[in-house]
C-alpha atoms as a PDB file:
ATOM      1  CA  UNK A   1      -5.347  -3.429 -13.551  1.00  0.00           C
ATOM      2  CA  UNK A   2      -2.824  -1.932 -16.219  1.00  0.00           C
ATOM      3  CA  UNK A   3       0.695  -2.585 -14.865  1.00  0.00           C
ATOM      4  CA  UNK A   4       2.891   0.728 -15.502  1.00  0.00           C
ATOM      5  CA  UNK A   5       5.331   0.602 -18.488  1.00  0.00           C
ATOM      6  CA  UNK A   6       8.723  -0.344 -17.587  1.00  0.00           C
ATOM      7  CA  UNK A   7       9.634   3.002 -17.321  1.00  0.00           C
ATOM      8  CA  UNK A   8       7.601   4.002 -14.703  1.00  0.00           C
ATOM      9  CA  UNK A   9       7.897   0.942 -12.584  1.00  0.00           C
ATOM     10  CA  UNK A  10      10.546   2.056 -10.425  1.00  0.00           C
ATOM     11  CA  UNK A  11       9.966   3.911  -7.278  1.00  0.00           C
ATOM     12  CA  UNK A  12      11.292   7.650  -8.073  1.00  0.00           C
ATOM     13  CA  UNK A  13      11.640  10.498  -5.442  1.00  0.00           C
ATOM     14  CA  UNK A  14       9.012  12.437  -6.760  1.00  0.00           C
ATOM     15  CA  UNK A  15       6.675   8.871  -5.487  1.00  0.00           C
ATOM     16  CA  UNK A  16       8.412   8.860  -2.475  1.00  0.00           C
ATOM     17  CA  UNK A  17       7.703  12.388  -1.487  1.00  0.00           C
ATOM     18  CA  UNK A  18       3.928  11.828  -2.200  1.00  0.00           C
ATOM     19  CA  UNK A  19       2.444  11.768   1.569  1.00  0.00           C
ATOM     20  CA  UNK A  20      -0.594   9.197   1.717  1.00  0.00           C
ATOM     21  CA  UNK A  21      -3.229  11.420   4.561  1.00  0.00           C
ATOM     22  CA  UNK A  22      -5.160  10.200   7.091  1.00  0.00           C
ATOM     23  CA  UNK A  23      -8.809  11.239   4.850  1.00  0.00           C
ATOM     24  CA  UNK A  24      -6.978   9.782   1.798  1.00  0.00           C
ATOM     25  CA  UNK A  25      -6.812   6.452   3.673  1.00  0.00           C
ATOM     26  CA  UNK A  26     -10.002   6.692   5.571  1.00  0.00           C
ATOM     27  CA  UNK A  27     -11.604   7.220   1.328  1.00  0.00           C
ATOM     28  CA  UNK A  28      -9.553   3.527   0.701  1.00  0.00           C
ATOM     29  CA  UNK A  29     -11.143   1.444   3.368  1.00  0.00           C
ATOM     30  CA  UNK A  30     -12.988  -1.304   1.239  1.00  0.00           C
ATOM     31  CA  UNK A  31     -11.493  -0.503  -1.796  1.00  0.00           C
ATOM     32  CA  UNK A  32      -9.444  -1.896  -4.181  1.00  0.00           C
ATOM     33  CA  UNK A  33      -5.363  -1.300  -5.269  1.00  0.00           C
ATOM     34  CA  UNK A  34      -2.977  -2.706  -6.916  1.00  0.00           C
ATOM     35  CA  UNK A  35       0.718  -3.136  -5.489  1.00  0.00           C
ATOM     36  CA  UNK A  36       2.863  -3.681  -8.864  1.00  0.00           C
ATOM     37  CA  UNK A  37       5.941  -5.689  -8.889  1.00  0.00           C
ATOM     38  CA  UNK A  38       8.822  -7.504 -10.871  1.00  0.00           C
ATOM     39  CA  UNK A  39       8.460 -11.091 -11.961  1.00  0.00           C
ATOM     40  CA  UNK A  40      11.140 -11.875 -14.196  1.00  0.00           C
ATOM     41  CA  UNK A  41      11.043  -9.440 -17.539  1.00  0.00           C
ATOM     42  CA  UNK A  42       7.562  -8.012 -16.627  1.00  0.00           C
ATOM     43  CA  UNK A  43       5.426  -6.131 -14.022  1.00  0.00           C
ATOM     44  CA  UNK A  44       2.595  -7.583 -12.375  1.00  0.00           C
ATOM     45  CA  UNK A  45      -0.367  -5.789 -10.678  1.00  0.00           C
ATOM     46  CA  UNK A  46      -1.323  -7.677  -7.846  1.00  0.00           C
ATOM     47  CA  UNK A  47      -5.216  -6.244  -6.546  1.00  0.00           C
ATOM     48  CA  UNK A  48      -5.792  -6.283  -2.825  1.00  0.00           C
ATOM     49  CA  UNK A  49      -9.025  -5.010  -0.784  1.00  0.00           C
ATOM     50  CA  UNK A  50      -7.978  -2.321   1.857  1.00  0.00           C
ATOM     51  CA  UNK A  51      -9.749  -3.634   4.747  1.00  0.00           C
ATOM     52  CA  UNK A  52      -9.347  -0.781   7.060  1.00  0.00           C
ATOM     53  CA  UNK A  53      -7.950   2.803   8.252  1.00  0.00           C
ATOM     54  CA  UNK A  54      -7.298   2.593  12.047  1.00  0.00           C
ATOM     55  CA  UNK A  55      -5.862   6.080  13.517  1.00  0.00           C
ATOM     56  CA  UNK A  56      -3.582   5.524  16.614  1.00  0.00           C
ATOM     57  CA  UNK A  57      -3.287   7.238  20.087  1.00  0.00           C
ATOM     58  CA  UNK A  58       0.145   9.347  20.154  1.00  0.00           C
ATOM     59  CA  UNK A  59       1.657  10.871  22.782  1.00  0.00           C
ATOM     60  CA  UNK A  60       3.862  12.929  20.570  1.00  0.00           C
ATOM     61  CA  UNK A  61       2.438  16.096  20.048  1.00  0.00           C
ATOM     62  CA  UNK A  62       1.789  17.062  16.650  1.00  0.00           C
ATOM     63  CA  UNK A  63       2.271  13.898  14.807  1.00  0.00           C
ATOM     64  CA  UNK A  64      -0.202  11.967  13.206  1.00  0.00           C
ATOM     65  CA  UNK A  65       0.032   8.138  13.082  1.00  0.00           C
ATOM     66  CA  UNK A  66      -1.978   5.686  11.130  1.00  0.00           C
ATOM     67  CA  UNK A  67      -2.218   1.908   9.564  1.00  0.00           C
ATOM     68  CA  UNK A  68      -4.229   0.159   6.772  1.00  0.00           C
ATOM     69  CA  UNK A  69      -4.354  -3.363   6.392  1.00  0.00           C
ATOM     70  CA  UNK A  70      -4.743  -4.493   2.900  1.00  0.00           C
ATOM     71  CA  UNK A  71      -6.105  -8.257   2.018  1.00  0.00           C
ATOM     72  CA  UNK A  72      -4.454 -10.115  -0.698  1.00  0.00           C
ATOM     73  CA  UNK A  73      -4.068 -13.732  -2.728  1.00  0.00           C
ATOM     74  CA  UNK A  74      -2.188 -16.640  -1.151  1.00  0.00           C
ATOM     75  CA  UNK A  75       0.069 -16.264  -4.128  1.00  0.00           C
ATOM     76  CA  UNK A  76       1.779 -14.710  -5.132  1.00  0.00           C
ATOM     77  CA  UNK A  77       2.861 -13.813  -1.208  1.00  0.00           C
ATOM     78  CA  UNK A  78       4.899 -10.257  -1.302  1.00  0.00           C
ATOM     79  CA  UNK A  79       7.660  -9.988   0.782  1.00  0.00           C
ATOM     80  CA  UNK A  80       8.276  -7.252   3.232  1.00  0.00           C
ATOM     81  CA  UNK A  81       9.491  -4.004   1.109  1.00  0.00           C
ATOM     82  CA  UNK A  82       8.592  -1.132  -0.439  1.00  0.00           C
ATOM     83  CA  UNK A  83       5.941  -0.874  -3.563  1.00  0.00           C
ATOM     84  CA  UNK A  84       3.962   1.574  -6.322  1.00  0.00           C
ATOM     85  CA  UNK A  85       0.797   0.759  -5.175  1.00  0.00           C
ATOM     86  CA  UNK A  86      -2.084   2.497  -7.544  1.00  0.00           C
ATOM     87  CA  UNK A  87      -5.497   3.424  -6.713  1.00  0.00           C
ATOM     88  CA  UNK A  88      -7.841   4.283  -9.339  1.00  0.00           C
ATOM     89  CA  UNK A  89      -8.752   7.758  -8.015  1.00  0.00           C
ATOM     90  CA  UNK A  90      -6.024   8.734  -5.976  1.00  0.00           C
ATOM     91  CA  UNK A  91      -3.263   7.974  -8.372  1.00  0.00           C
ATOM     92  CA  UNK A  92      -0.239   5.951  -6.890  1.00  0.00           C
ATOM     93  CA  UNK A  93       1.759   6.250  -4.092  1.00  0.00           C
ATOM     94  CA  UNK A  94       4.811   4.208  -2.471  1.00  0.00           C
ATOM     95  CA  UNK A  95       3.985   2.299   0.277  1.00  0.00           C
ATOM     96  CA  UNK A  96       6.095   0.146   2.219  1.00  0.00           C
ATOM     97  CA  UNK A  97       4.334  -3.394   3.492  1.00  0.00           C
ATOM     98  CA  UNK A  98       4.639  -5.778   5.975  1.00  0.00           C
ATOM     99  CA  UNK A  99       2.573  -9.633   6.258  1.00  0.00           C
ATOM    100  CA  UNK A 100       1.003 -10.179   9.187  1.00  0.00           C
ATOM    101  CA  UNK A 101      -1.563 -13.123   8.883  1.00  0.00           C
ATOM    102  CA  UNK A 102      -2.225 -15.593   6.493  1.00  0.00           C
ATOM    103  CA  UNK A 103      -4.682 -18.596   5.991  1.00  0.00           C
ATOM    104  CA  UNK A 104      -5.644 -20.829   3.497  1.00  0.00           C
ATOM    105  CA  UNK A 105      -6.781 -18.476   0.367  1.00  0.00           C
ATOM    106  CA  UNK A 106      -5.720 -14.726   1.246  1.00  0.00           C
ATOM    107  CA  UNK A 107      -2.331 -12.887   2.847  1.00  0.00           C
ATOM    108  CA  UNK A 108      -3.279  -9.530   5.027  1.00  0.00           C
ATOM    109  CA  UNK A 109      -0.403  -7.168   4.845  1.00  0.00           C
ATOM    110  CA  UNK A 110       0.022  -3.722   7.205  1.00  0.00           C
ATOM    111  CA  UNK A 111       1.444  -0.741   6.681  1.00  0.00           C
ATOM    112  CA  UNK A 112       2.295   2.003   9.028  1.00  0.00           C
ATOM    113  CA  UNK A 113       2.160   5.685   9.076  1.00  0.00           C
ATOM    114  CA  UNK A 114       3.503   8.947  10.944  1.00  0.00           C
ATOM    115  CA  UNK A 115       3.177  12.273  10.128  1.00  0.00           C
ATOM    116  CA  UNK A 116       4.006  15.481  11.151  1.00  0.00           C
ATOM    117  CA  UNK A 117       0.677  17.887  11.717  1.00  0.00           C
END
């Protein structure tokens, strides 16, 4: 995966803004992104499967809520925060991760989502 330049690394408003729906990530279940991150002077792309879209029950009217939980490597392990994560079709978004199981070879990360309808 091509790490963005430098300049584009950061997290803008414009990225922030860009709302991630519910058929947007139903289409990434079993497919592959890249969160990108600092390590020293350079970015790194890290690649992780999305292993799932799973809609949950609301009882707030007119809200939409949603998780995907994305398999990565043992290492390097991403702490809980906010990343560009880049899909090769759907262009990048910023998406804010959390661990939530780990084993031997892989970490499986979760993030949530709720949206107004």
């Amino acid at each position: 995966m091509t790490a963005p330049s430098s300049a584009n690394f950061e997290i803008d408003d414009a990225l922030y803004a860009r709302i991630l729906q519910w058929s947007d990530a139903q289409a990434l279940a079993q497919q592959t992104v890249s969160f990108f991150m600092r390590e020293g002077e350079h970015t790194i792309g890290i690649d992780m499967q999305v292993l799932g879209a799973t809609q949950t029950s609301t009882d707030t009217p007119g809200m939409r809520q949603f998780s995907l939980v994305f398999r990565g490597p043992r290492q390097p392990q991403l702490p809980q925060r906010t990343y560009r994560v880049r899909h090769a079709q759907l262009g990048d978004y910023a998406i804010f991760i959390t661990p939530i199981a780990q084993s031997a070879g892989h970490v499986d990360y979760e993030a949530c989502f709720s949206h107004a309808v």
